[in-house]
PDB file of N, CA and C in Angstrom:
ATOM      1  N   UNK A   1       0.834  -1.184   0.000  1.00  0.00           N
ATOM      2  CA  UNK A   1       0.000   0.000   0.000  1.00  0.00           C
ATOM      3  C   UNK A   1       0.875   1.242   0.000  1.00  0.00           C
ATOM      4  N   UNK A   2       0.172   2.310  -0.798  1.00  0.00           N
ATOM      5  CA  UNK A   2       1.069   3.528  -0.619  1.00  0.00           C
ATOM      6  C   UNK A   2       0.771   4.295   0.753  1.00  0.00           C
ATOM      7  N   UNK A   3       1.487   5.054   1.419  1.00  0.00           N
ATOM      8  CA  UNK A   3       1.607   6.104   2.122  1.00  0.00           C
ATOM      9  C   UNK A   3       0.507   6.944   1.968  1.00  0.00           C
ATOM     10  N   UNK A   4       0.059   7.166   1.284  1.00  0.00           N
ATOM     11  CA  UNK A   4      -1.009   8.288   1.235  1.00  0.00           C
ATOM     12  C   UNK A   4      -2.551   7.602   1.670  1.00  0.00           C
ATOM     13  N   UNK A   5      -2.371   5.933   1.151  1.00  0.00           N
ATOM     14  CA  UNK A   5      -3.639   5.275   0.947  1.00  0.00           C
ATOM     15  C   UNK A   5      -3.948   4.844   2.766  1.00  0.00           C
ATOM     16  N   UNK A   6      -2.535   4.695   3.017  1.00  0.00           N
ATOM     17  CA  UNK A   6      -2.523   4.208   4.687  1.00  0.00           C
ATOM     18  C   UNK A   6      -3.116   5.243   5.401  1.00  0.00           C
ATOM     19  N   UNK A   7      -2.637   6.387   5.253  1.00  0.00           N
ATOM     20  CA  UNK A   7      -2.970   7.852   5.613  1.00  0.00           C
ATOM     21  C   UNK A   7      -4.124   7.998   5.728  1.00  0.00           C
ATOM     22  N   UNK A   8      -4.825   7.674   4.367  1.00  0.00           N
ATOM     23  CA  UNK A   8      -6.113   8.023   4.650  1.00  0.00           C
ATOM     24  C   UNK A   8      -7.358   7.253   5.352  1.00  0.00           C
ATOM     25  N   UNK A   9      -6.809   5.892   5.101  1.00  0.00           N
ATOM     26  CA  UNK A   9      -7.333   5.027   5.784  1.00  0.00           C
ATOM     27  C   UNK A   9      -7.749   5.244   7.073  1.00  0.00           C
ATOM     28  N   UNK A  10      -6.409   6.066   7.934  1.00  0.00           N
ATOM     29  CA  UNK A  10      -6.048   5.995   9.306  1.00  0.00           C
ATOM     30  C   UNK A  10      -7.012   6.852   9.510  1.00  0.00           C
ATOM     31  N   UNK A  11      -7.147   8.145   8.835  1.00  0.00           N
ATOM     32  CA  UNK A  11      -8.044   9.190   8.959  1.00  0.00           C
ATOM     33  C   UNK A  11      -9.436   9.134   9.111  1.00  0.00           C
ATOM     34  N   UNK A  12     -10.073   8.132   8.319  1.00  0.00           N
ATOM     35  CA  UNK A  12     -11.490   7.738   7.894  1.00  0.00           C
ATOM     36  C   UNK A  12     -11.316   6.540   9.584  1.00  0.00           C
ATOM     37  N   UNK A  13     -10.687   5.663   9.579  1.00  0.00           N
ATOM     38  CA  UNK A  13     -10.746   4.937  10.668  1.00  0.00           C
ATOM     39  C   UNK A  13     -11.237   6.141  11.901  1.00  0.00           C
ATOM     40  N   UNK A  14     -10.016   6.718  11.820  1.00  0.00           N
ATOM     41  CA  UNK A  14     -10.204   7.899  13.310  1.00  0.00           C
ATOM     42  C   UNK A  14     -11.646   8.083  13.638  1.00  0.00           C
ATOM     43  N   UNK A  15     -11.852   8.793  11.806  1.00  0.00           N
ATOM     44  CA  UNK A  15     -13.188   9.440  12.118  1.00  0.00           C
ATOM     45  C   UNK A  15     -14.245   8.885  12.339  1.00  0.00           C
ATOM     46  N   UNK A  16     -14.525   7.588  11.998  1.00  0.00           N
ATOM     47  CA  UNK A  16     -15.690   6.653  12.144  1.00  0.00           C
ATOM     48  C   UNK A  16     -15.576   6.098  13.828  1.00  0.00           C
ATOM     49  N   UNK A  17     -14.463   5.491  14.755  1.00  0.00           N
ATOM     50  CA  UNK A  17     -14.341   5.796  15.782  1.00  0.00           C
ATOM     51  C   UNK A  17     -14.665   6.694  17.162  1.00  0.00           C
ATOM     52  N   UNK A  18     -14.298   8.107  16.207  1.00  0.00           N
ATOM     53  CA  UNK A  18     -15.151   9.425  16.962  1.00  0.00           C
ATOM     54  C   UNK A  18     -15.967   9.292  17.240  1.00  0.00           C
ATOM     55  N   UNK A  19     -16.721   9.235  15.882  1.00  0.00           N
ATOM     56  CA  UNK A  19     -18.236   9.314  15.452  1.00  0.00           C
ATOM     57  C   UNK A  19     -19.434   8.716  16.474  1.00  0.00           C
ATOM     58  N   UNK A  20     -18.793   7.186  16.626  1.00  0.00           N
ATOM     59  CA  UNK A  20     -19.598   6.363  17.423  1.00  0.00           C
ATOM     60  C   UNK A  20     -19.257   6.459  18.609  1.00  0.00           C
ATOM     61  N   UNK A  21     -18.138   6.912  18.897  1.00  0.00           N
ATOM     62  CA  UNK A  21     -17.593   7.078  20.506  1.00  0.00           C
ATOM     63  C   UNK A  21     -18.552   8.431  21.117  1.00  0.00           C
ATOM     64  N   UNK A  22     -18.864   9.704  20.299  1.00  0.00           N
ATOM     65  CA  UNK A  22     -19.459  10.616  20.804  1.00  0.00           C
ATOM     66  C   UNK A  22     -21.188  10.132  20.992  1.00  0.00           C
ATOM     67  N   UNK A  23     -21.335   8.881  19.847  1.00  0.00           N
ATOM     68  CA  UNK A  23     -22.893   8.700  20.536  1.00  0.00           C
ATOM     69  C   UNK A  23     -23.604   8.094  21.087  1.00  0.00           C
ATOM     70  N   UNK A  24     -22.149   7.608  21.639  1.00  0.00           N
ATOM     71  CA  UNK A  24     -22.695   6.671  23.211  1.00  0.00           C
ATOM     72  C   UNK A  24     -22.150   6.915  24.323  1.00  0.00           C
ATOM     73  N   UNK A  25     -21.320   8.510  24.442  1.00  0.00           N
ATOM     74  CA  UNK A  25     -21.329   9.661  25.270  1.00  0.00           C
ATOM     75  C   UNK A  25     -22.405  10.171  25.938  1.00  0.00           C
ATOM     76  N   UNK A  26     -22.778  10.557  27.485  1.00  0.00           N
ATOM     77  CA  UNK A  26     -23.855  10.933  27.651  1.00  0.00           C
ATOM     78  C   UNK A  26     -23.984  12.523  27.606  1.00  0.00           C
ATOM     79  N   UNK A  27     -25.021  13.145  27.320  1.00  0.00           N
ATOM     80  CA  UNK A  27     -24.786  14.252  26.927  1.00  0.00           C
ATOM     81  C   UNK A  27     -24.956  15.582  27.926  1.00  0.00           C
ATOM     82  N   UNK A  28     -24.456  16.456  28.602  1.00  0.00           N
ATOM     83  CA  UNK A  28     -24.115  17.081  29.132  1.00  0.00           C
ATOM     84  C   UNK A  28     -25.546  17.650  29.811  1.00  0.00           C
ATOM     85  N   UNK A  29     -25.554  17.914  30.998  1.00  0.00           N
ATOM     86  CA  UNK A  29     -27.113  18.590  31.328  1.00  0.00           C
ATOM     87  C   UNK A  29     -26.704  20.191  31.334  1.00  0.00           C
ATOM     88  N   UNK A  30     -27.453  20.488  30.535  1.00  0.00           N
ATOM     89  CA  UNK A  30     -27.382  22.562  30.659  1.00  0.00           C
ATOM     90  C   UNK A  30     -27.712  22.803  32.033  1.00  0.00           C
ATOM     91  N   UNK A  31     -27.042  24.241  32.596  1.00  0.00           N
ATOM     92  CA  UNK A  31     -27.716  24.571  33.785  1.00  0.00           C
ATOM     93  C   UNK A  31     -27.297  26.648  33.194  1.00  0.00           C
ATOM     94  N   UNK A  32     -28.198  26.812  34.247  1.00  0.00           N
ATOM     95  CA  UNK A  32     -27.761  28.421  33.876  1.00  0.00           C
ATOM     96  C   UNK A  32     -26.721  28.685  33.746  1.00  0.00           C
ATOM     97  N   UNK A  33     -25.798  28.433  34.873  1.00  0.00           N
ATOM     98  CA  UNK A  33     -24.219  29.323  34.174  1.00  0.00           C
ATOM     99  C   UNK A  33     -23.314  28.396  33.104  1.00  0.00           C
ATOM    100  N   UNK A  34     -24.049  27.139  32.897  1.00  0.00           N
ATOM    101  CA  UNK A  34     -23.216  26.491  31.616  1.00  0.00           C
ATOM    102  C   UNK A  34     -23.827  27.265  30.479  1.00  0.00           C
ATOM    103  N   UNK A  35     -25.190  27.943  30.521  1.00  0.00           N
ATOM    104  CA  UNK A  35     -25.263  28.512  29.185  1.00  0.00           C
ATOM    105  C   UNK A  35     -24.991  30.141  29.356  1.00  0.00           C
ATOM    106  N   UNK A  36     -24.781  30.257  30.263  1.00  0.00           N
ATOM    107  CA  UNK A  36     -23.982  31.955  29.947  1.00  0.00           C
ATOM    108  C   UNK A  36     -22.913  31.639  29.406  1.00  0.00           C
ATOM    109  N   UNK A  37     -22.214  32.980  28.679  1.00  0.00           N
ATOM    110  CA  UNK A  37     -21.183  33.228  27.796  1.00  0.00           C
ATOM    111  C   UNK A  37     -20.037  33.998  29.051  1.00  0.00           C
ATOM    112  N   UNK A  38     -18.518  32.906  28.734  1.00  0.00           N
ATOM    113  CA  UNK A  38     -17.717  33.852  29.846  1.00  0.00           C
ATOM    114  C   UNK A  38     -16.988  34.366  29.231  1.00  0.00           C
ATOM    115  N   UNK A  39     -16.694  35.340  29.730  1.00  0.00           N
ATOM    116  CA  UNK A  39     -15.927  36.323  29.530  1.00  0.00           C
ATOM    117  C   UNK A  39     -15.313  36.810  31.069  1.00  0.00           C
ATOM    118  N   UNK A  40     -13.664  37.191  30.821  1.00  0.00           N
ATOM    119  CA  UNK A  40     -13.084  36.862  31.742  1.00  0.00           C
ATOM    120  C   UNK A  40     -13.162  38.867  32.172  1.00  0.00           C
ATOM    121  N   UNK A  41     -13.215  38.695  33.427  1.00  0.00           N
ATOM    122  CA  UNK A  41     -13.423  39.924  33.823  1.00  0.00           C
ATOM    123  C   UNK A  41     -15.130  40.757  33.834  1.00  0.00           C
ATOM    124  N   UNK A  42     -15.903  40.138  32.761  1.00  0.00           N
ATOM    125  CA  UNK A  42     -17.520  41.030  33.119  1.00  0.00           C
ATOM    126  C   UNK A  42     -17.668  40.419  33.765  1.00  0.00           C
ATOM    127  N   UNK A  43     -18.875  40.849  34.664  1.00  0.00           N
ATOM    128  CA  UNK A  43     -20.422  39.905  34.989  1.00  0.00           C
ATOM    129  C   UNK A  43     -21.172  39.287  34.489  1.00  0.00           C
ATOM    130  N   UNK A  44     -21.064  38.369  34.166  1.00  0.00           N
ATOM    131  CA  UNK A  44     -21.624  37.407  32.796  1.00  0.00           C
ATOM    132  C   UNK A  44     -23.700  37.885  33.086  1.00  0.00           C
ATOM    133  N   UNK A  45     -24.038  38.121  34.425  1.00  0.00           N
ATOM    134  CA  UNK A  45     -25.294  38.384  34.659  1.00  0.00           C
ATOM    135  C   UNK A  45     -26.260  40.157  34.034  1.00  0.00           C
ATOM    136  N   UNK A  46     -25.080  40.507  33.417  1.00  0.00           N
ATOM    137  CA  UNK A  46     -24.897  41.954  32.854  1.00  0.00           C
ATOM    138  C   UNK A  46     -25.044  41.938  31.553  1.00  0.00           C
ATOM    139  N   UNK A  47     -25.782  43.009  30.916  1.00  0.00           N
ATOM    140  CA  UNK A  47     -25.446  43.018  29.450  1.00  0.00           C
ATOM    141  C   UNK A  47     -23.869  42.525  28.725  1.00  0.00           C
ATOM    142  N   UNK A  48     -23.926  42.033  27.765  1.00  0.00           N
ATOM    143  CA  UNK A  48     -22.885  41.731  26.886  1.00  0.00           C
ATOM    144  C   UNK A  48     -22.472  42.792  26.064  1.00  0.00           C
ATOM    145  N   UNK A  49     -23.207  44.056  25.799  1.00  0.00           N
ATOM    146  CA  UNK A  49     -22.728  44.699  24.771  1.00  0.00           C
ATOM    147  C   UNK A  49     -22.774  46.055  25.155  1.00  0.00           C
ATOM    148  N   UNK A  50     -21.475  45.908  26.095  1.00  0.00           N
ATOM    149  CA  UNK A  50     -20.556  47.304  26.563  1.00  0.00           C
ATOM    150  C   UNK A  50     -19.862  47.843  25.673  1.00  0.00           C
ATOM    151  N   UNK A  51     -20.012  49.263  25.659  1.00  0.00           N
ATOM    152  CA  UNK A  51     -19.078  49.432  24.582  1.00  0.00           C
ATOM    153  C   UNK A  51     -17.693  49.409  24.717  1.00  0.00           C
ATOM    154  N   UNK A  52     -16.436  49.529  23.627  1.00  0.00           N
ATOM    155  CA  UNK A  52     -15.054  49.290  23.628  1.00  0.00           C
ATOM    156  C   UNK A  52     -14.335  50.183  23.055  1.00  0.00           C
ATOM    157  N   UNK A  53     -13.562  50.324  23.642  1.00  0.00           N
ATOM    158  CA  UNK A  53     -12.707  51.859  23.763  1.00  0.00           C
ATOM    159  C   UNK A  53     -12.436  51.945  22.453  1.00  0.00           C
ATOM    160  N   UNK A  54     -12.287  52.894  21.134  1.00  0.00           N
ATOM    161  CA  UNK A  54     -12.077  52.975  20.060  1.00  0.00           C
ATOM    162  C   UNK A  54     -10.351  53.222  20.391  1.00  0.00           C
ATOM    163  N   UNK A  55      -9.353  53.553  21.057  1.00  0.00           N
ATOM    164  CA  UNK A  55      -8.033  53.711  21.288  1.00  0.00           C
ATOM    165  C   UNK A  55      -7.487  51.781  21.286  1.00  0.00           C
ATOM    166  N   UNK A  56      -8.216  51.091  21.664  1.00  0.00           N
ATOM    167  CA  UNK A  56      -8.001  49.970  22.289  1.00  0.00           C
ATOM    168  C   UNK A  56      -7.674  49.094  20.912  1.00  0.00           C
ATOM    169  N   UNK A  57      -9.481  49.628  19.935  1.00  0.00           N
ATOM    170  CA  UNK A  57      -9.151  48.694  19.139  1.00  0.00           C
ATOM    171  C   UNK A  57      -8.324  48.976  17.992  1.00  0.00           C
ATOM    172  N   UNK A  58      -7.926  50.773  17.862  1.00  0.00           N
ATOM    173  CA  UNK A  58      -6.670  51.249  17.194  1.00  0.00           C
ATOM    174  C   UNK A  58      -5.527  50.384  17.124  1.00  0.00           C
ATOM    175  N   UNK A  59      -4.973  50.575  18.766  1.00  0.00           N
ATOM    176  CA  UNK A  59      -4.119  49.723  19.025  1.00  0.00           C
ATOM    177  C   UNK A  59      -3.824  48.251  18.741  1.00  0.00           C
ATOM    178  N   UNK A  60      -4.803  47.556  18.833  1.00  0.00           N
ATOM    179  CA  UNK A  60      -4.780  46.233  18.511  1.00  0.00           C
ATOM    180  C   UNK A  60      -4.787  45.852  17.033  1.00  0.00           C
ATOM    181  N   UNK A  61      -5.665  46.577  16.527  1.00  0.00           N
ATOM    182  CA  UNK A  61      -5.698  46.488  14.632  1.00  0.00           C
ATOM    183  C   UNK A  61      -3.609  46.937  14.627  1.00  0.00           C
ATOM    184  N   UNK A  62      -3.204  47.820  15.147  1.00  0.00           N
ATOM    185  CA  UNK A  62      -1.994  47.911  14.318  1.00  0.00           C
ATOM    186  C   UNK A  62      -0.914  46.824  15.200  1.00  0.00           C
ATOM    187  N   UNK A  63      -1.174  46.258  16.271  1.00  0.00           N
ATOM    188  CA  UNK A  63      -0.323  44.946  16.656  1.00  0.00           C
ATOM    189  C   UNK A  63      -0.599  43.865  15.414  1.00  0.00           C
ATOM    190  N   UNK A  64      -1.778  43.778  15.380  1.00  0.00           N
ATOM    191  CA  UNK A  64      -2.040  43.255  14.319  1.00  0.00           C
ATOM    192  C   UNK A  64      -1.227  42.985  12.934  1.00  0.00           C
ATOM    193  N   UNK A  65      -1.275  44.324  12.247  1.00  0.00           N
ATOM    194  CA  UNK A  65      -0.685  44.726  11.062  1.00  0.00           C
ATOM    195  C   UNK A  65       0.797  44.355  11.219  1.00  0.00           C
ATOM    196  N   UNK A  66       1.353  44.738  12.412  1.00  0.00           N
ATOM    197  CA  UNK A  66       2.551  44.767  12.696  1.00  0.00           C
ATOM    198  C   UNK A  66       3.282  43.502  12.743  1.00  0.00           C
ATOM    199  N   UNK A  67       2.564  42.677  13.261  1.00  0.00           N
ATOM    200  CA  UNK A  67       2.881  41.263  13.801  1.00  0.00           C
ATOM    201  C   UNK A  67       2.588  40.368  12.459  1.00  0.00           C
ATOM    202  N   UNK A  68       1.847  40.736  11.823  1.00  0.00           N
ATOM    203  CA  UNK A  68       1.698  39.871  10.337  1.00  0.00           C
ATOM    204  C   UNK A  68       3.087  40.442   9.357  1.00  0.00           C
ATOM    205  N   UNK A  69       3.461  41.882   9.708  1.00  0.00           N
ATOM    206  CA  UNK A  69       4.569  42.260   8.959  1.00  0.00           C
ATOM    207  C   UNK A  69       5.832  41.571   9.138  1.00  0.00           C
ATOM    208  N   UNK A  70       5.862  41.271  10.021  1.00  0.00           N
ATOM    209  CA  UNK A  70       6.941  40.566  10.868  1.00  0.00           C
ATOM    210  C   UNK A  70       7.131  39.157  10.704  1.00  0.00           C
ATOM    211  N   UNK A  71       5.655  38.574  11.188  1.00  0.00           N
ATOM    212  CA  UNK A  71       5.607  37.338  10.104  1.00  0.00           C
ATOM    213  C   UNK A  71       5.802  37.393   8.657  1.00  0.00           C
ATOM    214  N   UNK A  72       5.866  38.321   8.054  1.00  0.00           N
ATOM    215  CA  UNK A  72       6.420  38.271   6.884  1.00  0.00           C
ATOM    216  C   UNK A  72       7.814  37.850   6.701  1.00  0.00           C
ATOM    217  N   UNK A  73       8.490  38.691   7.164  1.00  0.00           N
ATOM    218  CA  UNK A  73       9.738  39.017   7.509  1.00  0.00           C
ATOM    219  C   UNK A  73      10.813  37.619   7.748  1.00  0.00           C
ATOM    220  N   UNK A  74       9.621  36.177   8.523  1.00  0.00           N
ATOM    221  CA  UNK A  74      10.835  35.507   8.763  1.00  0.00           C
ATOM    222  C   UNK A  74      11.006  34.188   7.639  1.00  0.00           C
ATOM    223  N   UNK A  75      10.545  34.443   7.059  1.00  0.00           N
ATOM    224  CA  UNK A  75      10.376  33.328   5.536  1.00  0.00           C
ATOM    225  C   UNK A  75      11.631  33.736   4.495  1.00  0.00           C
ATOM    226  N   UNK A  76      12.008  35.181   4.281  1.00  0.00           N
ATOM    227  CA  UNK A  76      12.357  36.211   3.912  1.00  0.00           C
ATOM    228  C   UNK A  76      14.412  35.579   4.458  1.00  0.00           C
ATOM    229  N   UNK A  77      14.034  35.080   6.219  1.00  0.00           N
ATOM    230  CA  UNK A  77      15.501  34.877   6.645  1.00  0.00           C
ATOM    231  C   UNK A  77      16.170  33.832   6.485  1.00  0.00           C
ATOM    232  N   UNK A  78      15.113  32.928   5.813  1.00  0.00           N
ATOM    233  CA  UNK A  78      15.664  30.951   5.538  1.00  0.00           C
ATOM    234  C   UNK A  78      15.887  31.189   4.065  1.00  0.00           C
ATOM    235  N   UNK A  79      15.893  32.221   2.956  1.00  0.00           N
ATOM    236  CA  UNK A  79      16.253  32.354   2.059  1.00  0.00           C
ATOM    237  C   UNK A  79      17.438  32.657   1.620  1.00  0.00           C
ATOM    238  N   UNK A  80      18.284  32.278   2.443  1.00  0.00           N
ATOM    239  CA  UNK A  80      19.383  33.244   2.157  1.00  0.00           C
ATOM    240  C   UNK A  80      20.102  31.997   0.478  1.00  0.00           C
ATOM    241  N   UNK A  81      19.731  31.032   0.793  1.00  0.00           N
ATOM    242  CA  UNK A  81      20.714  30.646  -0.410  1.00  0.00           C
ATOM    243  C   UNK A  81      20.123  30.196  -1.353  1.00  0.00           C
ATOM    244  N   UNK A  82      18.536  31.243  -1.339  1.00  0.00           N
ATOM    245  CA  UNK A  82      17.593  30.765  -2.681  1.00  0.00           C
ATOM    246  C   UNK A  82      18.187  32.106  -3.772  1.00  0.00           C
ATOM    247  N   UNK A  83      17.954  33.008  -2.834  1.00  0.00           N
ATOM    248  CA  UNK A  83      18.931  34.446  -3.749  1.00  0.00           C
ATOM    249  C   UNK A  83      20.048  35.073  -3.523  1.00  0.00           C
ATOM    250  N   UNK A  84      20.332  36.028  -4.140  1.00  0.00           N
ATOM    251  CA  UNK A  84      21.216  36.259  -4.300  1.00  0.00           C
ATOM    252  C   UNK A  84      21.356  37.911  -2.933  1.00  0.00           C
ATOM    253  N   UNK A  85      22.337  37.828  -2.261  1.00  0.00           N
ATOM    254  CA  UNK A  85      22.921  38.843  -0.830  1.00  0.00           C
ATOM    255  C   UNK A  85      22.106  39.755  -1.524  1.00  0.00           C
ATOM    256  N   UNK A  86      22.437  40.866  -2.490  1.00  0.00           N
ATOM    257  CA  UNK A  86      21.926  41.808  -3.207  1.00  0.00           C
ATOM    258  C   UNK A  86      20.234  42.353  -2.944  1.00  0.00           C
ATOM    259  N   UNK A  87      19.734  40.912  -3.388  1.00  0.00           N
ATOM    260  CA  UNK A  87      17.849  41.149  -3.570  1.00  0.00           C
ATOM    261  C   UNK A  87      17.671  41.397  -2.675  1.00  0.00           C
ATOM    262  N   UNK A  88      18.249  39.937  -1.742  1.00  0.00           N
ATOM    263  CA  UNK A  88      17.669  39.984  -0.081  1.00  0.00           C
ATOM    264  C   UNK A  88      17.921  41.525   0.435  1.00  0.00           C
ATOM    265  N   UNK A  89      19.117  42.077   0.330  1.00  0.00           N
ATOM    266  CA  UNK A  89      19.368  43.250   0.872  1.00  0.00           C
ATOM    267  C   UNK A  89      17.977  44.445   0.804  1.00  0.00           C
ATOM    268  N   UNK A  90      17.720  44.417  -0.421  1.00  0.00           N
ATOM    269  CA  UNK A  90      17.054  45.202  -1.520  1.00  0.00           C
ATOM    270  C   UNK A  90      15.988  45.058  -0.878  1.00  0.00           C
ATOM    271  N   UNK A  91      15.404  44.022  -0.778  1.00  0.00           N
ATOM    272  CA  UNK A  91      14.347  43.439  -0.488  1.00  0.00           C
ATOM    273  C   UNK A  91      13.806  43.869   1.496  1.00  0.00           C
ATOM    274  N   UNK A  92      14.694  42.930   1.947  1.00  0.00           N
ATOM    275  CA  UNK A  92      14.760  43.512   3.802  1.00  0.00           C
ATOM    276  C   UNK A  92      14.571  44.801   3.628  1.00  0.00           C
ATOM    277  N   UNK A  93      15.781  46.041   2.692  1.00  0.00           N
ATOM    278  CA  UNK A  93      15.565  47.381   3.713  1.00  0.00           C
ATOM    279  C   UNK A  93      14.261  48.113   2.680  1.00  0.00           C
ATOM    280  N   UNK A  94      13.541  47.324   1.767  1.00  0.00           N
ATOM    281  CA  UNK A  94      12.443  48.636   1.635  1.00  0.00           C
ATOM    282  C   UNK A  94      11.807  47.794   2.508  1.00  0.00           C
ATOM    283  N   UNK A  95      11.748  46.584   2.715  1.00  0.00           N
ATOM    284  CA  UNK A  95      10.331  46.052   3.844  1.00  0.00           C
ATOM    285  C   UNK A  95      10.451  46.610   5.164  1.00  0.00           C
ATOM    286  N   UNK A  96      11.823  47.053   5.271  1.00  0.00           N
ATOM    287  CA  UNK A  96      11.925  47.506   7.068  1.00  0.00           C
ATOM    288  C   UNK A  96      11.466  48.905   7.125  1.00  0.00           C
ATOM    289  N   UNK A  97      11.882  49.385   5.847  1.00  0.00           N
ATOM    290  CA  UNK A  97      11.827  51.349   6.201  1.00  0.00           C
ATOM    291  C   UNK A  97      10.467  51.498   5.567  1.00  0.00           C
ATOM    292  N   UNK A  98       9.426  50.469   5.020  1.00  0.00           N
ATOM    293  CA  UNK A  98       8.214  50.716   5.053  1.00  0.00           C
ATOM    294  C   UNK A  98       7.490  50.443   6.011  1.00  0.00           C
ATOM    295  N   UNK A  99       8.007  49.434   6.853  1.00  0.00           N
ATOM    296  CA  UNK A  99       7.120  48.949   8.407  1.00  0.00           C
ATOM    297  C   UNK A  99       7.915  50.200   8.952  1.00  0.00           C
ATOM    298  N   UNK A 100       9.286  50.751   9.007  1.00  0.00           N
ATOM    299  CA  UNK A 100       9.417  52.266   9.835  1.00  0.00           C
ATOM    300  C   UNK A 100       8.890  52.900  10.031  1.00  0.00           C
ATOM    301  N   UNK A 101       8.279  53.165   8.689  1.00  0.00           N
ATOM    302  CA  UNK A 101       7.931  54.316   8.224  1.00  0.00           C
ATOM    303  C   UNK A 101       6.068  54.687   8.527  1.00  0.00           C
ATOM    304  N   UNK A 102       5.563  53.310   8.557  1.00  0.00           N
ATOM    305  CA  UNK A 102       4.654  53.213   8.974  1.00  0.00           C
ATOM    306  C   UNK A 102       4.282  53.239  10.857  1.00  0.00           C
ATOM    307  N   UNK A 103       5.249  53.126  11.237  1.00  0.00           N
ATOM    308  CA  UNK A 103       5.157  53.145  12.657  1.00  0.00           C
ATOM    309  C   UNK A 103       5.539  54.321  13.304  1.00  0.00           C
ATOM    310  N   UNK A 104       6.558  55.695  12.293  1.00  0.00           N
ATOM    311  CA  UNK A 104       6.734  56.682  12.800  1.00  0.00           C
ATOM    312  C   UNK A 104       5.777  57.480  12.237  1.00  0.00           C
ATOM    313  N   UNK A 105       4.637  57.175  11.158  1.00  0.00           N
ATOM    314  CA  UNK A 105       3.487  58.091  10.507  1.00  0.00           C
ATOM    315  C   UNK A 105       2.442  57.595  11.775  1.00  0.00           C
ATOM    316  N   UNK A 106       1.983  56.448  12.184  1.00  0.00           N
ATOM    317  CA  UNK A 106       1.041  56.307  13.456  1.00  0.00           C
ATOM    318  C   UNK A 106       1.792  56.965  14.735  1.00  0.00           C
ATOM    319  N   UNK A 107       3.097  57.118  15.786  1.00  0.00           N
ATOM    320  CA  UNK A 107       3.095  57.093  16.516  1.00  0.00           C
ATOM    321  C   UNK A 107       3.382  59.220  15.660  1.00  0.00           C
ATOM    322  N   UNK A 108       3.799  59.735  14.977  1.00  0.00           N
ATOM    323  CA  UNK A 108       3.106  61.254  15.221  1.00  0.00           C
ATOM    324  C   UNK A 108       1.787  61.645  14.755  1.00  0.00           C
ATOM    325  N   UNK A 109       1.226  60.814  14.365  1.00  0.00           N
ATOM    326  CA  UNK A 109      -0.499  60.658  14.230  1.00  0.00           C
ATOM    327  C   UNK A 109      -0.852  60.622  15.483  1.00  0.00           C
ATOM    328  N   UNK A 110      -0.271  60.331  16.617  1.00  0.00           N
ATOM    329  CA  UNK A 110      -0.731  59.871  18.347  1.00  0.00           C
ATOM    330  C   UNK A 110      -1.781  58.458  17.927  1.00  0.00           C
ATOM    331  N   UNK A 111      -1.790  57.424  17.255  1.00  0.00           N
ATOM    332  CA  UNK A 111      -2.358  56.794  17.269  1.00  0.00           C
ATOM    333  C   UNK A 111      -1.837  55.672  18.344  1.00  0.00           C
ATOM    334  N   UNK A 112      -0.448  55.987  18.925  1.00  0.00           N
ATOM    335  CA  UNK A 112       0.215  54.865  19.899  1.00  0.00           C
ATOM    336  C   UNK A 112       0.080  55.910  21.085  1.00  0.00           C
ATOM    337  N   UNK A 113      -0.920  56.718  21.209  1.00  0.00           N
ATOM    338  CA  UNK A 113      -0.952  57.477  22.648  1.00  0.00           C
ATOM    339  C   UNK A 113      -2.185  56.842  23.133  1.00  0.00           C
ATOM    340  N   UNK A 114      -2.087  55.994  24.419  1.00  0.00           N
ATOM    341  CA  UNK A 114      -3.030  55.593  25.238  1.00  0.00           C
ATOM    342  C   UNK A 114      -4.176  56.292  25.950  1.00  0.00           C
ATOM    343  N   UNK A 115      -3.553  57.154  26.680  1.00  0.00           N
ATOM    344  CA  UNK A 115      -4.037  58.098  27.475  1.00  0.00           C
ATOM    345  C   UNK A 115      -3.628  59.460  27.227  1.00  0.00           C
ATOM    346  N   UNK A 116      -5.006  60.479  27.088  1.00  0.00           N
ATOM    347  CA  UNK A 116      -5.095  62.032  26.463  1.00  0.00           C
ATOM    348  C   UNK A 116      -5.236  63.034  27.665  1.00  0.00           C
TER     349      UNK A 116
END
């Protein structure tokens, strides 16, 4: 048998296993606080839809941006002997002085100021 055929076998096995294992599981009894929603820090007995600091979610959208840039960045460092010193060079400093450049246009925007 090939590798792939075993593979899948194993997979379909798993899943048919599950399958019958979950339905002769007994099934959980609801009670009030199993069906509230937690959230760490509210009062789960309180409205859910407080509002959220628009600074907060500034901040987080550009960790965001930032942290995917970065993940960019490390695919970029196992290349070294697909190209040539030159590109990579070429390549790293416009990606760095555009994530710079982007982080010194938000932080004199005050978009990295917490508290006003």
């Amino acid at each position: 048998m090939t590798p792939l055929l075993i593979c899948l076998l194993l997979i379909l096995t798993f899943t048919i296993i599950l399958s019958f294992l979950g339905q002769f599981l007994p099934n959980p009894q609801p009670s009030s606080n199993k069906n509230s929603p937690y959230e760490c820090g509210f009062d789960p007995l309180n409205s859910s839809r407080l509002p959220i600091s628009f600074r907060f979610f500034l901040v987080s959208l550009l960790f965001i941006l930032f942290d995917l840039e970065v993940a960019l960045l490390l695919p970029l460092t196992f290349s070294f002997f697909l190209i040539n010193y030159i590109t990579q060079f070429i390549i790293l400093t416009c990606f760095l002085s555009l994530l710079s450049l982007g982080l010194l246009f938000e932080w004199m925007g005050g978009g990295l100021e917490w508290a006003q």
